[in-house]
PDB file of N, CA and C in Angstrom:
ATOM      1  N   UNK A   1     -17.574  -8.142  -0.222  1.00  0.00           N
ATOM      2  CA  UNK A   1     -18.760  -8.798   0.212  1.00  0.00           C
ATOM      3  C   UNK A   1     -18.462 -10.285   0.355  1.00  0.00           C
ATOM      4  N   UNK A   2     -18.528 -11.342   1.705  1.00  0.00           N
ATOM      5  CA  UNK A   2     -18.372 -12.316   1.776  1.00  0.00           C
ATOM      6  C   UNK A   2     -16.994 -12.225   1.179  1.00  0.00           C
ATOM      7  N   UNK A   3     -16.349 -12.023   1.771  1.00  0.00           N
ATOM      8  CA  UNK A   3     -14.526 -11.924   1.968  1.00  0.00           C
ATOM      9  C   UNK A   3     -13.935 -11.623   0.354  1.00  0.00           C
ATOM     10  N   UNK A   4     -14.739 -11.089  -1.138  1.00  0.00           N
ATOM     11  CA  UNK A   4     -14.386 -10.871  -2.063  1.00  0.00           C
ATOM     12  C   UNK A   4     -14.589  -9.650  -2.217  1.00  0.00           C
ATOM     13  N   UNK A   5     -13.164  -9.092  -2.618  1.00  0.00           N
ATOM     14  CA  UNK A   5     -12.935  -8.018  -2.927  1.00  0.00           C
ATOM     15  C   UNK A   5     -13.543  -7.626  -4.459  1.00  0.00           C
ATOM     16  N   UNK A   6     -14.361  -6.783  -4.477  1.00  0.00           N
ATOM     17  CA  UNK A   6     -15.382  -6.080  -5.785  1.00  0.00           C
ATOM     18  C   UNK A   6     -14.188  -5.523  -6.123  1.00  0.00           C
ATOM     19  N   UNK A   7     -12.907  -4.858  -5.670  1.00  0.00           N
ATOM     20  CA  UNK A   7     -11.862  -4.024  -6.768  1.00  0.00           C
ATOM     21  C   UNK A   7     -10.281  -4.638  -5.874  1.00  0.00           C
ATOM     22  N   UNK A   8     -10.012  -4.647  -7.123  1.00  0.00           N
ATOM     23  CA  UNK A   8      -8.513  -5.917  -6.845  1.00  0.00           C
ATOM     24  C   UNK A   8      -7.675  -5.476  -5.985  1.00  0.00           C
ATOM     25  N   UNK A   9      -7.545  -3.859  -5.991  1.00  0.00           N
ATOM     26  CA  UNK A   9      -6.696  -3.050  -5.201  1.00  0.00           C
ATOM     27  C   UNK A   9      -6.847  -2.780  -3.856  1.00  0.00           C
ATOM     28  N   UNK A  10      -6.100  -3.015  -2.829  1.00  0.00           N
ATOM     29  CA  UNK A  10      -6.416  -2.807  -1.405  1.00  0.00           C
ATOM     30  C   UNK A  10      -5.139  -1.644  -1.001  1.00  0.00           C
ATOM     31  N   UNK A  11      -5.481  -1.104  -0.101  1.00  0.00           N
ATOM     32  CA  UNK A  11      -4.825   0.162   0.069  1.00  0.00           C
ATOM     33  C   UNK A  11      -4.642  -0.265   1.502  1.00  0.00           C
ATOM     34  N   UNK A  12      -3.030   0.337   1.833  1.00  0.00           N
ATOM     35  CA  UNK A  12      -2.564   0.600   3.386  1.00  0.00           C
ATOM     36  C   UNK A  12      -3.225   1.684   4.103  1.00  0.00           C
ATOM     37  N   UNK A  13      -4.253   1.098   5.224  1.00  0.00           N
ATOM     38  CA  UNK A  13      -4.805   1.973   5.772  1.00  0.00           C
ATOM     39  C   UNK A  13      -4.189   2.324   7.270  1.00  0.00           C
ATOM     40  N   UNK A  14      -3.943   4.020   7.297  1.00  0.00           N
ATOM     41  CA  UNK A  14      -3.916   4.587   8.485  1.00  0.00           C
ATOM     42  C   UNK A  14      -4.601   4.058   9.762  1.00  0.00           C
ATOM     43  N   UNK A  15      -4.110   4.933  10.559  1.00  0.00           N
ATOM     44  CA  UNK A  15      -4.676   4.946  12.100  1.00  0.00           C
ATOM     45  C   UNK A  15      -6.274   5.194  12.261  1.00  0.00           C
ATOM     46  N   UNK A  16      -6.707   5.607  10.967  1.00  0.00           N
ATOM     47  CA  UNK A  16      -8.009   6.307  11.115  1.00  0.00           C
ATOM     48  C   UNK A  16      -8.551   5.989  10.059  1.00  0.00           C
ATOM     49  N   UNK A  17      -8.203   4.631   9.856  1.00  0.00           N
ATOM     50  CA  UNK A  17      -8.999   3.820   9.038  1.00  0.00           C
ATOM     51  C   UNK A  17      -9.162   4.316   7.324  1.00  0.00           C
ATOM     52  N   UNK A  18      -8.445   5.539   7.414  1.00  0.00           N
ATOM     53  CA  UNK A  18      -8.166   5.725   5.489  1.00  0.00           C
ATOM     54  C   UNK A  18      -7.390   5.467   5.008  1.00  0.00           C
ATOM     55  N   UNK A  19      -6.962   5.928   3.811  1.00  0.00           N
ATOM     56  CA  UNK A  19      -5.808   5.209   2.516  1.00  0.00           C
ATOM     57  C   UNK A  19      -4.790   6.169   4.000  1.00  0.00           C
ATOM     58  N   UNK A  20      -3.300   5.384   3.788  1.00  0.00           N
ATOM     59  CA  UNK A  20      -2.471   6.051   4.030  1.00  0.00           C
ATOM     60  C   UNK A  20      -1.176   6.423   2.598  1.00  0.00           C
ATOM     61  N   UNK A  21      -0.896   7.785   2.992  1.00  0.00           N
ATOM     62  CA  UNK A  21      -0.709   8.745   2.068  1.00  0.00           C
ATOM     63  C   UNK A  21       1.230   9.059   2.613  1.00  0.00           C
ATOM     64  N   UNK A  22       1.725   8.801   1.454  1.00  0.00           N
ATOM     65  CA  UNK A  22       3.234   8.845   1.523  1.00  0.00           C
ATOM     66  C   UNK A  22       3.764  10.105   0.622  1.00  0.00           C
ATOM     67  N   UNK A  23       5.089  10.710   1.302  1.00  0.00           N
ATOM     68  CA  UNK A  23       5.330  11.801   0.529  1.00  0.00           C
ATOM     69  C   UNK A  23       5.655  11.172  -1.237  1.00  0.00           C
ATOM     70  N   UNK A  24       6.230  10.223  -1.078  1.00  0.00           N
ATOM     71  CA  UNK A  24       6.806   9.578  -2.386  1.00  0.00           C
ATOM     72  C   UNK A  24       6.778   8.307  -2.198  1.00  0.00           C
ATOM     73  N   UNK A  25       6.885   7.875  -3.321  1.00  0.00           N
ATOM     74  CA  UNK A  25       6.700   5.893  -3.341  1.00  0.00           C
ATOM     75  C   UNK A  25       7.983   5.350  -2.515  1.00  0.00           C
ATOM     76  N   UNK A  26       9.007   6.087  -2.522  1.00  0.00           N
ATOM     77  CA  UNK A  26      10.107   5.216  -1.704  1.00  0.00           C
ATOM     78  C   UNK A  26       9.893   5.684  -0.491  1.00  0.00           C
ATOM     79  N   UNK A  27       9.051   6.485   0.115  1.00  0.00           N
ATOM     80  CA  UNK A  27       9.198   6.614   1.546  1.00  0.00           C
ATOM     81  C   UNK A  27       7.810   5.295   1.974  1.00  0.00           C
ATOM     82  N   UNK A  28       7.150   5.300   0.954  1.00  0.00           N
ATOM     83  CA  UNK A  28       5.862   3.937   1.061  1.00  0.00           C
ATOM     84  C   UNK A  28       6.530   2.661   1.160  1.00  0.00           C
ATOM     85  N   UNK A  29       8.102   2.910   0.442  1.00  0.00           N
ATOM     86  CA  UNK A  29       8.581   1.456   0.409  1.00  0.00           C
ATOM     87  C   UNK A  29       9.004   1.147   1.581  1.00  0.00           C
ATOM     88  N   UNK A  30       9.872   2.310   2.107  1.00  0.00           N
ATOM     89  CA  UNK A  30      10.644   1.772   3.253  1.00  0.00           C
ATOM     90  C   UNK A  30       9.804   1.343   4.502  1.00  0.00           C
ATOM     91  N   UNK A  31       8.323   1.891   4.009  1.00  0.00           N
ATOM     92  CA  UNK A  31       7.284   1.701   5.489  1.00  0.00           C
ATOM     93  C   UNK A  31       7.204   0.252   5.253  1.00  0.00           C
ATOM     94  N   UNK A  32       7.364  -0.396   4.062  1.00  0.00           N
ATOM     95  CA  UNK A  32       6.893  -1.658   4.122  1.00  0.00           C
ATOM     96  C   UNK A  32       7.608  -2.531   4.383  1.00  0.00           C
ATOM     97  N   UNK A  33       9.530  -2.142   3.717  1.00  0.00           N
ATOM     98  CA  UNK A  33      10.360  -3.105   4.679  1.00  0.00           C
ATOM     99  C   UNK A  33      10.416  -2.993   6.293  1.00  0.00           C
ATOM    100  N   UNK A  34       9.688  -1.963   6.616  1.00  0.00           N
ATOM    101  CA  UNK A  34       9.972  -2.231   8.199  1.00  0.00           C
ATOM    102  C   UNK A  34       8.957  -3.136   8.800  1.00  0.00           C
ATOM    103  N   UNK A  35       8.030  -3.346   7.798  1.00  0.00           N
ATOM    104  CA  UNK A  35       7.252  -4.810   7.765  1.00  0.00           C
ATOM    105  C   UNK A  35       7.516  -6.171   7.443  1.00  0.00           C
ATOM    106  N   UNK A  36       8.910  -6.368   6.892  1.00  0.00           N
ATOM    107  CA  UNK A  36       9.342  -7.357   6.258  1.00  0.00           C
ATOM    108  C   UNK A  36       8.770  -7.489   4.596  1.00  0.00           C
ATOM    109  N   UNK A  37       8.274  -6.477   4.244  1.00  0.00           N
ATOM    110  CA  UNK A  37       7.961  -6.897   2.862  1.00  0.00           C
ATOM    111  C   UNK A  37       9.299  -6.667   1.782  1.00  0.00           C
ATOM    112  N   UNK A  38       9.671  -7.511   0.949  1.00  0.00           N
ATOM    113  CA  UNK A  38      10.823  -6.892   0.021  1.00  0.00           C
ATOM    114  C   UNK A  38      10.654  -6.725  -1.036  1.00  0.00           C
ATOM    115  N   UNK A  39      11.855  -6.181  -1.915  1.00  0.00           N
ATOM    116  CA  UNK A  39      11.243  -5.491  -2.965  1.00  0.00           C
ATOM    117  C   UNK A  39      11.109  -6.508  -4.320  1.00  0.00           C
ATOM    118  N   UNK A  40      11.210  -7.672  -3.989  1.00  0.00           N
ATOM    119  CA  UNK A  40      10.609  -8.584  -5.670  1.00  0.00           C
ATOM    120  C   UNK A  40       9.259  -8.859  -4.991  1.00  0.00           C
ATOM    121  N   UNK A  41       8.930  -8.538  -3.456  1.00  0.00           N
ATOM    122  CA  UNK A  41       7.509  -8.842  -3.421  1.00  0.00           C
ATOM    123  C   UNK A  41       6.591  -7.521  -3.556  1.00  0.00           C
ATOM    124  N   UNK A  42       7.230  -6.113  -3.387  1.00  0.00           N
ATOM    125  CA  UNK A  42       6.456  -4.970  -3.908  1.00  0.00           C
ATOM    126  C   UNK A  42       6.535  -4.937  -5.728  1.00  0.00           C
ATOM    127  N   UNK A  43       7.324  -5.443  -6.529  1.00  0.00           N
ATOM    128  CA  UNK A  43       7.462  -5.203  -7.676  1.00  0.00           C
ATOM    129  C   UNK A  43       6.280  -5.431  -8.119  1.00  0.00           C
ATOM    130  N   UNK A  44       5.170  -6.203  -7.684  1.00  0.00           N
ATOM    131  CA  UNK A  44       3.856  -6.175  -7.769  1.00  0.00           C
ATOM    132  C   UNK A  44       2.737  -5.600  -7.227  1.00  0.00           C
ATOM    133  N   UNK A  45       3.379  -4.503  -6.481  1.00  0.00           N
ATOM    134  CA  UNK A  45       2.498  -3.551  -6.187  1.00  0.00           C
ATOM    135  C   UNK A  45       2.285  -2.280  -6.862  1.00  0.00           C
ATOM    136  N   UNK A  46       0.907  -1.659  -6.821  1.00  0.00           N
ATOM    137  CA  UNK A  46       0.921  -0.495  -7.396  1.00  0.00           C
ATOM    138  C   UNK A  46       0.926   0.550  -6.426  1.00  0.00           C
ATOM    139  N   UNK A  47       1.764   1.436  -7.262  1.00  0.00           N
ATOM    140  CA  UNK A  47       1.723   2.911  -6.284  1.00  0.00           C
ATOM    141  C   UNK A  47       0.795   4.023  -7.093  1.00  0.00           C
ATOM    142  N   UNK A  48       0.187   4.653  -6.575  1.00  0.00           N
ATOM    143  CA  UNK A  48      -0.706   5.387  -6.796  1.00  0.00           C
ATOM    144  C   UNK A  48      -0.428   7.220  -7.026  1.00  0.00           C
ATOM    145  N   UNK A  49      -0.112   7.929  -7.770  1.00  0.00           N
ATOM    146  CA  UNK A  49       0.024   9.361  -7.163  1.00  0.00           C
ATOM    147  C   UNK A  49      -1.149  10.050  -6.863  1.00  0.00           C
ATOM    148  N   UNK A  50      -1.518  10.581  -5.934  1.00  0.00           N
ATOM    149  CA  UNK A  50      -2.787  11.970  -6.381  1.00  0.00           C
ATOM    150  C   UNK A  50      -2.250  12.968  -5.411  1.00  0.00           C
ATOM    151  N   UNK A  51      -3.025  13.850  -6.097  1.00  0.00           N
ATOM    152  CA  UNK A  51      -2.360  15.498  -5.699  1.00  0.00           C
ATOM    153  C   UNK A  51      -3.355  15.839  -4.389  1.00  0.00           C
TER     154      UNK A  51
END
């Protein structure tokens, strides 16, 4: 609301506007170096599992 996030966590969203969903955290990683993100800057990210 007014550009503040009510929950700290923001999620990579798909094509269709939902969470996007990785087989495993390193296939989430590599989506993100092909963004330029690296990994002392994911070491602060959380990965999430659900079934």
């Amino acid at each position: 609301m007014n550009g503040i996030a009510l929950n700290p966590l923001e999620y990579l969203l798909g094509s269709d506007e939902g969470p996007k969903i990785f087989e495993t955290e390193e296939k989430a990683k590599e989506c993100l170096r092909k963004y330029g993100w690296t990994d002392e800057e994911m070491y602060w990210l959380v990965f999430e599992q659900v079934d």
